[in-house]
PDB file of N, CA and C in Angstrom:
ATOM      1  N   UNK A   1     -88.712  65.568 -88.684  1.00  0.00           N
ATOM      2  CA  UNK A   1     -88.077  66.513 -89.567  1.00  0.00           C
ATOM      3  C   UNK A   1     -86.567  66.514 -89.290  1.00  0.00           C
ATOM      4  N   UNK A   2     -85.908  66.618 -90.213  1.00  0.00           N
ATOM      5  CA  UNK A   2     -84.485  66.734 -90.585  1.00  0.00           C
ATOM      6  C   UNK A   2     -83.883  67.914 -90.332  1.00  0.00           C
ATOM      7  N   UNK A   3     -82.905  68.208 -89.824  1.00  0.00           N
ATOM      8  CA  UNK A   3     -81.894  69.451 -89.627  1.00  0.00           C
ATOM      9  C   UNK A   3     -80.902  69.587 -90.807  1.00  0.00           C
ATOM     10  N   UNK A   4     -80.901  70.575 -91.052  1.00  0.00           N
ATOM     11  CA  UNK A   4     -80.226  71.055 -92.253  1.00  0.00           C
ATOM     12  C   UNK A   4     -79.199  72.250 -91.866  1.00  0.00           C
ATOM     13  N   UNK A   5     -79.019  72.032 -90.689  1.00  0.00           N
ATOM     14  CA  UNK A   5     -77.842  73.328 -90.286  1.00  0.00           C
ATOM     15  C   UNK A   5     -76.815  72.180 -90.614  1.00  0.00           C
ATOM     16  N   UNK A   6     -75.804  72.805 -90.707  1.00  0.00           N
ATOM     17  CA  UNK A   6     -74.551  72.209 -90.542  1.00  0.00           C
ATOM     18  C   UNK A   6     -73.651  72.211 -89.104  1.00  0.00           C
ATOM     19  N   UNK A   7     -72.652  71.045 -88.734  1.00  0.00           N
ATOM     20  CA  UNK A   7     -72.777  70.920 -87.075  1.00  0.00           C
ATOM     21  C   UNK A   7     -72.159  71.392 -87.070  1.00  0.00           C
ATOM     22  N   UNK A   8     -72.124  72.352 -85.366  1.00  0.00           N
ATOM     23  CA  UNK A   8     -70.677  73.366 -84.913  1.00  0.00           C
ATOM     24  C   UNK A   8     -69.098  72.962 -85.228  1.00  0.00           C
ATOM     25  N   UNK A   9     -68.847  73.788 -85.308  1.00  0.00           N
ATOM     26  CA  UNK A   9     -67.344  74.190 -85.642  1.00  0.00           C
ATOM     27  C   UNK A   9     -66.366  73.537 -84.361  1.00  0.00           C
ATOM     28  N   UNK A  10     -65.524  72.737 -84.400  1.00  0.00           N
ATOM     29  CA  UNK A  10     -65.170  72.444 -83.498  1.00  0.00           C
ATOM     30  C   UNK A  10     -63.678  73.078 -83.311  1.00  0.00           C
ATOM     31  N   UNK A  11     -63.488  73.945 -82.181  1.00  0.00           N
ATOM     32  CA  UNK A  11     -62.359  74.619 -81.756  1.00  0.00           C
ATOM     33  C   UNK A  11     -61.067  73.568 -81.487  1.00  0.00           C
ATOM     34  N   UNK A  12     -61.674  72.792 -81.230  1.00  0.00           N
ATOM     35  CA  UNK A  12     -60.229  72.038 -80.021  1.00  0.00           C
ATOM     36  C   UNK A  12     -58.704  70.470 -81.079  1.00  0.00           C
ATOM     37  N   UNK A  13     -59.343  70.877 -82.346  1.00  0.00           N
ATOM     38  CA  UNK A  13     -58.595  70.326 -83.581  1.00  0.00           C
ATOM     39  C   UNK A  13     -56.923  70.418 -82.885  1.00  0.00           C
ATOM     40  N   UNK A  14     -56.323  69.617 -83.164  1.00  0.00           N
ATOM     41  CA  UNK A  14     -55.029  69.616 -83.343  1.00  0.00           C
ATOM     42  C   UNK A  14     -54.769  70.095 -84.150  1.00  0.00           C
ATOM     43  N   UNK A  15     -53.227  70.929 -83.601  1.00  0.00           N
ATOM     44  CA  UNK A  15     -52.721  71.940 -84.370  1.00  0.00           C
ATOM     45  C   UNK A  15     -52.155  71.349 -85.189  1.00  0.00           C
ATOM     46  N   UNK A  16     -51.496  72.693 -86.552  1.00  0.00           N
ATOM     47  CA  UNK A  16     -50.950  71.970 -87.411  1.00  0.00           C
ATOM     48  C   UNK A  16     -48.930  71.855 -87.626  1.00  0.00           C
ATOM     49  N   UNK A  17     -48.980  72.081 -86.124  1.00  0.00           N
ATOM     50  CA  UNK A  17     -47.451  72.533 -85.492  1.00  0.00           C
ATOM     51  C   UNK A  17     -47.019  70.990 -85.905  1.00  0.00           C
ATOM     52  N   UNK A  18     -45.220  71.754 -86.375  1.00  0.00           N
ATOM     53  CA  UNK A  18     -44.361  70.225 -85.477  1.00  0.00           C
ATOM     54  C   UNK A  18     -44.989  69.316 -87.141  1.00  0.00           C
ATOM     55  N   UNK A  19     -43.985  68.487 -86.907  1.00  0.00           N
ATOM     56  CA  UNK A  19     -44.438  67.240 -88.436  1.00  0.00           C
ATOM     57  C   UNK A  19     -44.725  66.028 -87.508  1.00  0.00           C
ATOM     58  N   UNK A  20     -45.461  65.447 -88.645  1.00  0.00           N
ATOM     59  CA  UNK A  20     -46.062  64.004 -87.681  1.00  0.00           C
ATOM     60  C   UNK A  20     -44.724  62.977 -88.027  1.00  0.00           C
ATOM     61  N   UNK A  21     -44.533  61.522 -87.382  1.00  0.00           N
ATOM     62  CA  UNK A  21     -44.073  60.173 -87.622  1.00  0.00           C
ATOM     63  C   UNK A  21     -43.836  60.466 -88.691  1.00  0.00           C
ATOM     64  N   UNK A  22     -44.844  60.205 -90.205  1.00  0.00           N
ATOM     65  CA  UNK A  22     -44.230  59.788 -91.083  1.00  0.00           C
ATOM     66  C   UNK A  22     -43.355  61.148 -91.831  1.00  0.00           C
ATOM     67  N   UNK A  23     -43.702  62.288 -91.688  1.00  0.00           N
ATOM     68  CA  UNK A  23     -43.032  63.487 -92.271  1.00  0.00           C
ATOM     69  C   UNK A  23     -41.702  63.235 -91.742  1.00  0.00           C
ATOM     70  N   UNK A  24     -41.425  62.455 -90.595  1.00  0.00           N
ATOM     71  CA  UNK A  24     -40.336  62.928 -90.163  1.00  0.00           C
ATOM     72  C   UNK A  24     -38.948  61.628 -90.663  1.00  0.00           C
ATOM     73  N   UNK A  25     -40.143  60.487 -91.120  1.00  0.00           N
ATOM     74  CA  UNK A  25     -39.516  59.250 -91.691  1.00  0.00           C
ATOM     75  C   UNK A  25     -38.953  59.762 -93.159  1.00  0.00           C
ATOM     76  N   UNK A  26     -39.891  60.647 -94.367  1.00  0.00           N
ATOM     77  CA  UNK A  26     -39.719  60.842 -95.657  1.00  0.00           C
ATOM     78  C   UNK A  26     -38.839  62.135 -95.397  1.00  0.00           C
ATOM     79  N   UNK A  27     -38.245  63.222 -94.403  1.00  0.00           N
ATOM     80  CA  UNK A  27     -37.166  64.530 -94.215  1.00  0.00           C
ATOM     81  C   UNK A  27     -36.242  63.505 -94.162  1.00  0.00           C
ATOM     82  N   UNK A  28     -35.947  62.126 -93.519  1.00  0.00           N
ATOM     83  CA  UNK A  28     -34.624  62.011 -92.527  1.00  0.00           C
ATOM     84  C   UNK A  28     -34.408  61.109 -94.090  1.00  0.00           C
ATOM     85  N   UNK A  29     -35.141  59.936 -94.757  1.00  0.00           N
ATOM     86  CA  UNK A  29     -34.492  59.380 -95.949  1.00  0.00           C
ATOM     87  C   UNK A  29     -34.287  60.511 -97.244  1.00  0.00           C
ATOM     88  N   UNK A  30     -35.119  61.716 -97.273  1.00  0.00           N
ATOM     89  CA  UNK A  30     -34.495  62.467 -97.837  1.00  0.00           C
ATOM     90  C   UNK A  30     -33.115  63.272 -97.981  1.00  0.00           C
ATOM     91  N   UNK A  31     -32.650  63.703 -96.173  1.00  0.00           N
ATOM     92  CA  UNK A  31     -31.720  63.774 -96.011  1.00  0.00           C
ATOM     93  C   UNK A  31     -30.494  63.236 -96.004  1.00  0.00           C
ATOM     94  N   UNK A  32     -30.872  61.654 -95.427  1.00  0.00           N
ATOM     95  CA  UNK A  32     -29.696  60.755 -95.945  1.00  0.00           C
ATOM     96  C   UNK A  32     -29.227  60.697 -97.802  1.00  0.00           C
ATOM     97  N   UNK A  33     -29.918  60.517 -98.633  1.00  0.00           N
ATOM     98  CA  UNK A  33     -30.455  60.651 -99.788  1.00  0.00           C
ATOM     99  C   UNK A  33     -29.440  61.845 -99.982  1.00  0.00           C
ATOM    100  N   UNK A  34     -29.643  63.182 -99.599  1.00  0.00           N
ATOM    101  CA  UNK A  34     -28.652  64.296-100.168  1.00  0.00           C
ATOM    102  C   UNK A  34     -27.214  64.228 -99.362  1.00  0.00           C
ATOM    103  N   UNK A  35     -27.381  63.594 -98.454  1.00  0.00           N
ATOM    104  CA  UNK A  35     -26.111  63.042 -97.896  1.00  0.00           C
ATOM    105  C   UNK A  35     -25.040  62.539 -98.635  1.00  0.00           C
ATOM    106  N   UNK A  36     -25.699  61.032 -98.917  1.00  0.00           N
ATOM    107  CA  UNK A  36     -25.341  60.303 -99.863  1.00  0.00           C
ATOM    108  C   UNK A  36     -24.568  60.731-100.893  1.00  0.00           C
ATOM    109  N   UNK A  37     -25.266  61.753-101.687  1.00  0.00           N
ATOM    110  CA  UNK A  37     -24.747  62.418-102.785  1.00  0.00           C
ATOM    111  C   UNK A  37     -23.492  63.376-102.551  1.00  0.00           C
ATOM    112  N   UNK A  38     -24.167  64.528-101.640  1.00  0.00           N
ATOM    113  CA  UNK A  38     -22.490  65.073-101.519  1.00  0.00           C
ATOM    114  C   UNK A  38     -21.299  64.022-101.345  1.00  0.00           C
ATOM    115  N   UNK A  39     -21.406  63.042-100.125  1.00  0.00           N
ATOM    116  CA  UNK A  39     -20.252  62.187-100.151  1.00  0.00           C
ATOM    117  C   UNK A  39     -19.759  61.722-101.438  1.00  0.00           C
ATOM    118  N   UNK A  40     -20.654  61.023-101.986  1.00  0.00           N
ATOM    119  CA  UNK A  40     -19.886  60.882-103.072  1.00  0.00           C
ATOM    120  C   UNK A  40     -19.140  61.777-104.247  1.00  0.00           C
ATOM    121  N   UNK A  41     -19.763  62.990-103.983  1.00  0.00           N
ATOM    122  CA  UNK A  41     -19.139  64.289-104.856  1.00  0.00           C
ATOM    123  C   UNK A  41     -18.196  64.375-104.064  1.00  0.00           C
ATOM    124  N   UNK A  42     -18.063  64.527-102.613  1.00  0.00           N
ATOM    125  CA  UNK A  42     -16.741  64.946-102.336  1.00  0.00           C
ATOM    126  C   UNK A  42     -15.852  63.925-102.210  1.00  0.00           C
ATOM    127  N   UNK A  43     -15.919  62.788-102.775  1.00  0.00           N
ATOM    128  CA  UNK A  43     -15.259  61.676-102.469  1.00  0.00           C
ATOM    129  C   UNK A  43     -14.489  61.428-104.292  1.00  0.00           C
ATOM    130  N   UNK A  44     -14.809  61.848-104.830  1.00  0.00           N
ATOM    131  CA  UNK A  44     -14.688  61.993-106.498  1.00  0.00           C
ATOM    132  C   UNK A  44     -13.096  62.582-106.764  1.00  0.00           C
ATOM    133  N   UNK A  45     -12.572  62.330-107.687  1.00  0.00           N
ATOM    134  CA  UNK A  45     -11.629  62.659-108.084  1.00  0.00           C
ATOM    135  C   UNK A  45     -11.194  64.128-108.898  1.00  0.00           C
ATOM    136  N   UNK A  46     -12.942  64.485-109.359  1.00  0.00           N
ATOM    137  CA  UNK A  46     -13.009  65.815-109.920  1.00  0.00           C
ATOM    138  C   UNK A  46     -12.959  66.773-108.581  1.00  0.00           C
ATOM    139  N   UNK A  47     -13.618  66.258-108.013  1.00  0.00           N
ATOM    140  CA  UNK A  47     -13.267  67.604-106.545  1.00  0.00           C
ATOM    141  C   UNK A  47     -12.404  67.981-105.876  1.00  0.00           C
ATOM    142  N   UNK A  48     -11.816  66.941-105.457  1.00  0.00           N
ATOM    143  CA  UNK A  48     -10.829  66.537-104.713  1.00  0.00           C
ATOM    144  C   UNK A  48      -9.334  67.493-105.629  1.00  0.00           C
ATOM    145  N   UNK A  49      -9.434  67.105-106.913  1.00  0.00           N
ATOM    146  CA  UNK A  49      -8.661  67.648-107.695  1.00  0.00           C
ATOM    147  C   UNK A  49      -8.798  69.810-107.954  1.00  0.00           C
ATOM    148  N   UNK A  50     -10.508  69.897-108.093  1.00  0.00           N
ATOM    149  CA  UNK A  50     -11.026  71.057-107.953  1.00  0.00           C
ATOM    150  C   UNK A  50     -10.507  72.102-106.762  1.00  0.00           C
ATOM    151  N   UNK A  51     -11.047  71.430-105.425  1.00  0.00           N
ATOM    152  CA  UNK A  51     -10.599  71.962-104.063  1.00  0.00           C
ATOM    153  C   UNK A  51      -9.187  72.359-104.402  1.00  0.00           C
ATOM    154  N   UNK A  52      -7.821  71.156-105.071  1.00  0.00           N
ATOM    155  CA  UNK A  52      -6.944  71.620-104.683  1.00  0.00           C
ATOM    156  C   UNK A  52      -6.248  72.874-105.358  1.00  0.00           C
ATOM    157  N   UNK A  53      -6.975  72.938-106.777  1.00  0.00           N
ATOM    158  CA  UNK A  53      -6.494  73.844-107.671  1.00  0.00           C
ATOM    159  C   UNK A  53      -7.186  75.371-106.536  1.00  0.00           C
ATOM    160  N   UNK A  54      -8.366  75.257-106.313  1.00  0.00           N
ATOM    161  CA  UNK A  54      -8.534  76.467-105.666  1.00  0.00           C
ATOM    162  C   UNK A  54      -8.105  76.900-104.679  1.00  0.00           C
ATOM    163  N   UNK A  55      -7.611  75.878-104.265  1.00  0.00           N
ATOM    164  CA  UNK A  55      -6.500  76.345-102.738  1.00  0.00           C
ATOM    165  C   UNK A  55      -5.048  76.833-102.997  1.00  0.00           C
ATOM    166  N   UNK A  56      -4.663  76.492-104.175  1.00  0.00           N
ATOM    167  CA  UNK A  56      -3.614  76.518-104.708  1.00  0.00           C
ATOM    168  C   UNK A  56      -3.856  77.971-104.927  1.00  0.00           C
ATOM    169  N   UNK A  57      -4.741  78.058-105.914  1.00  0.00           N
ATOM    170  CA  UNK A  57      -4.880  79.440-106.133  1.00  0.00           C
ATOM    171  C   UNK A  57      -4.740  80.790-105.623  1.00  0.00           C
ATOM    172  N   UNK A  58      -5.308  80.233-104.087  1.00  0.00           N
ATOM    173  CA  UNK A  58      -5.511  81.238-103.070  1.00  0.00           C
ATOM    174  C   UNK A  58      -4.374  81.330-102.388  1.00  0.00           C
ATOM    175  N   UNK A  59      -3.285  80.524-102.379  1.00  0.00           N
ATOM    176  CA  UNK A  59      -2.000  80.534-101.627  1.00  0.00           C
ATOM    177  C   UNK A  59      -1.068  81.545-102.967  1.00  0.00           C
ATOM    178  N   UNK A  60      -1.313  81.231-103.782  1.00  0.00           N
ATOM    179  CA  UNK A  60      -0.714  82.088-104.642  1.00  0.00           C
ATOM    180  C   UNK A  60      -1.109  83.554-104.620  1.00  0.00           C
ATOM    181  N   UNK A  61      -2.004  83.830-104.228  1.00  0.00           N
ATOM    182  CA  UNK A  61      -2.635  85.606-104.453  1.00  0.00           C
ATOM    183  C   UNK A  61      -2.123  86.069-103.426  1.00  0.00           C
ATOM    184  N   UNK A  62      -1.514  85.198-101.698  1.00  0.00           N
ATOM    185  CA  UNK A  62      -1.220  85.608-100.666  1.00  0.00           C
ATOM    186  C   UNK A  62       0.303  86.488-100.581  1.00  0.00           C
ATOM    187  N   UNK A  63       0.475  87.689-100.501  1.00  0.00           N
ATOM    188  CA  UNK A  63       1.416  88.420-100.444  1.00  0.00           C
ATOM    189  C   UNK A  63       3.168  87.942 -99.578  1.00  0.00           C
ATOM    190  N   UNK A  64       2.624  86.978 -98.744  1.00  0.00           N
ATOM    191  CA  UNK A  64       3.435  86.395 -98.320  1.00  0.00           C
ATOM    192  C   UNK A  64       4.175  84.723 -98.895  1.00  0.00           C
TER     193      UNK A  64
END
């Protein structure tokens, strides 16, 4: 005859702490990836130009 319980529960599973190898391969090319991008936004001629108008700006509101 056949058992039809289902087998114990096993306590001692690895946790689900901490990212494994590959999670940590697909965060770091993701991160390079948004890296990437700001540099090139801040490397752009619209920003560069942006930043300076707003700095400009702010030297102008200064009482001195």
């Amino acid at each position: 005859m056949t058992s039809t319980r289902l087998p114990a529960r096993r306590d001692d599973r690895r946790s689900d702490r901490g990212m494994t190898t590959s999670e940590y391969a697909i965060g770091t090319v993701g991160a390079c990836g948004i890296a990437g991008l700001l540099y090139e936004l801040v490397d752009s001629g619209f920003f560069t130009g942006l930043f300076t108008d707003i700095i400009g700006s702010v030297v102008d509101l200064l009482p001195f």
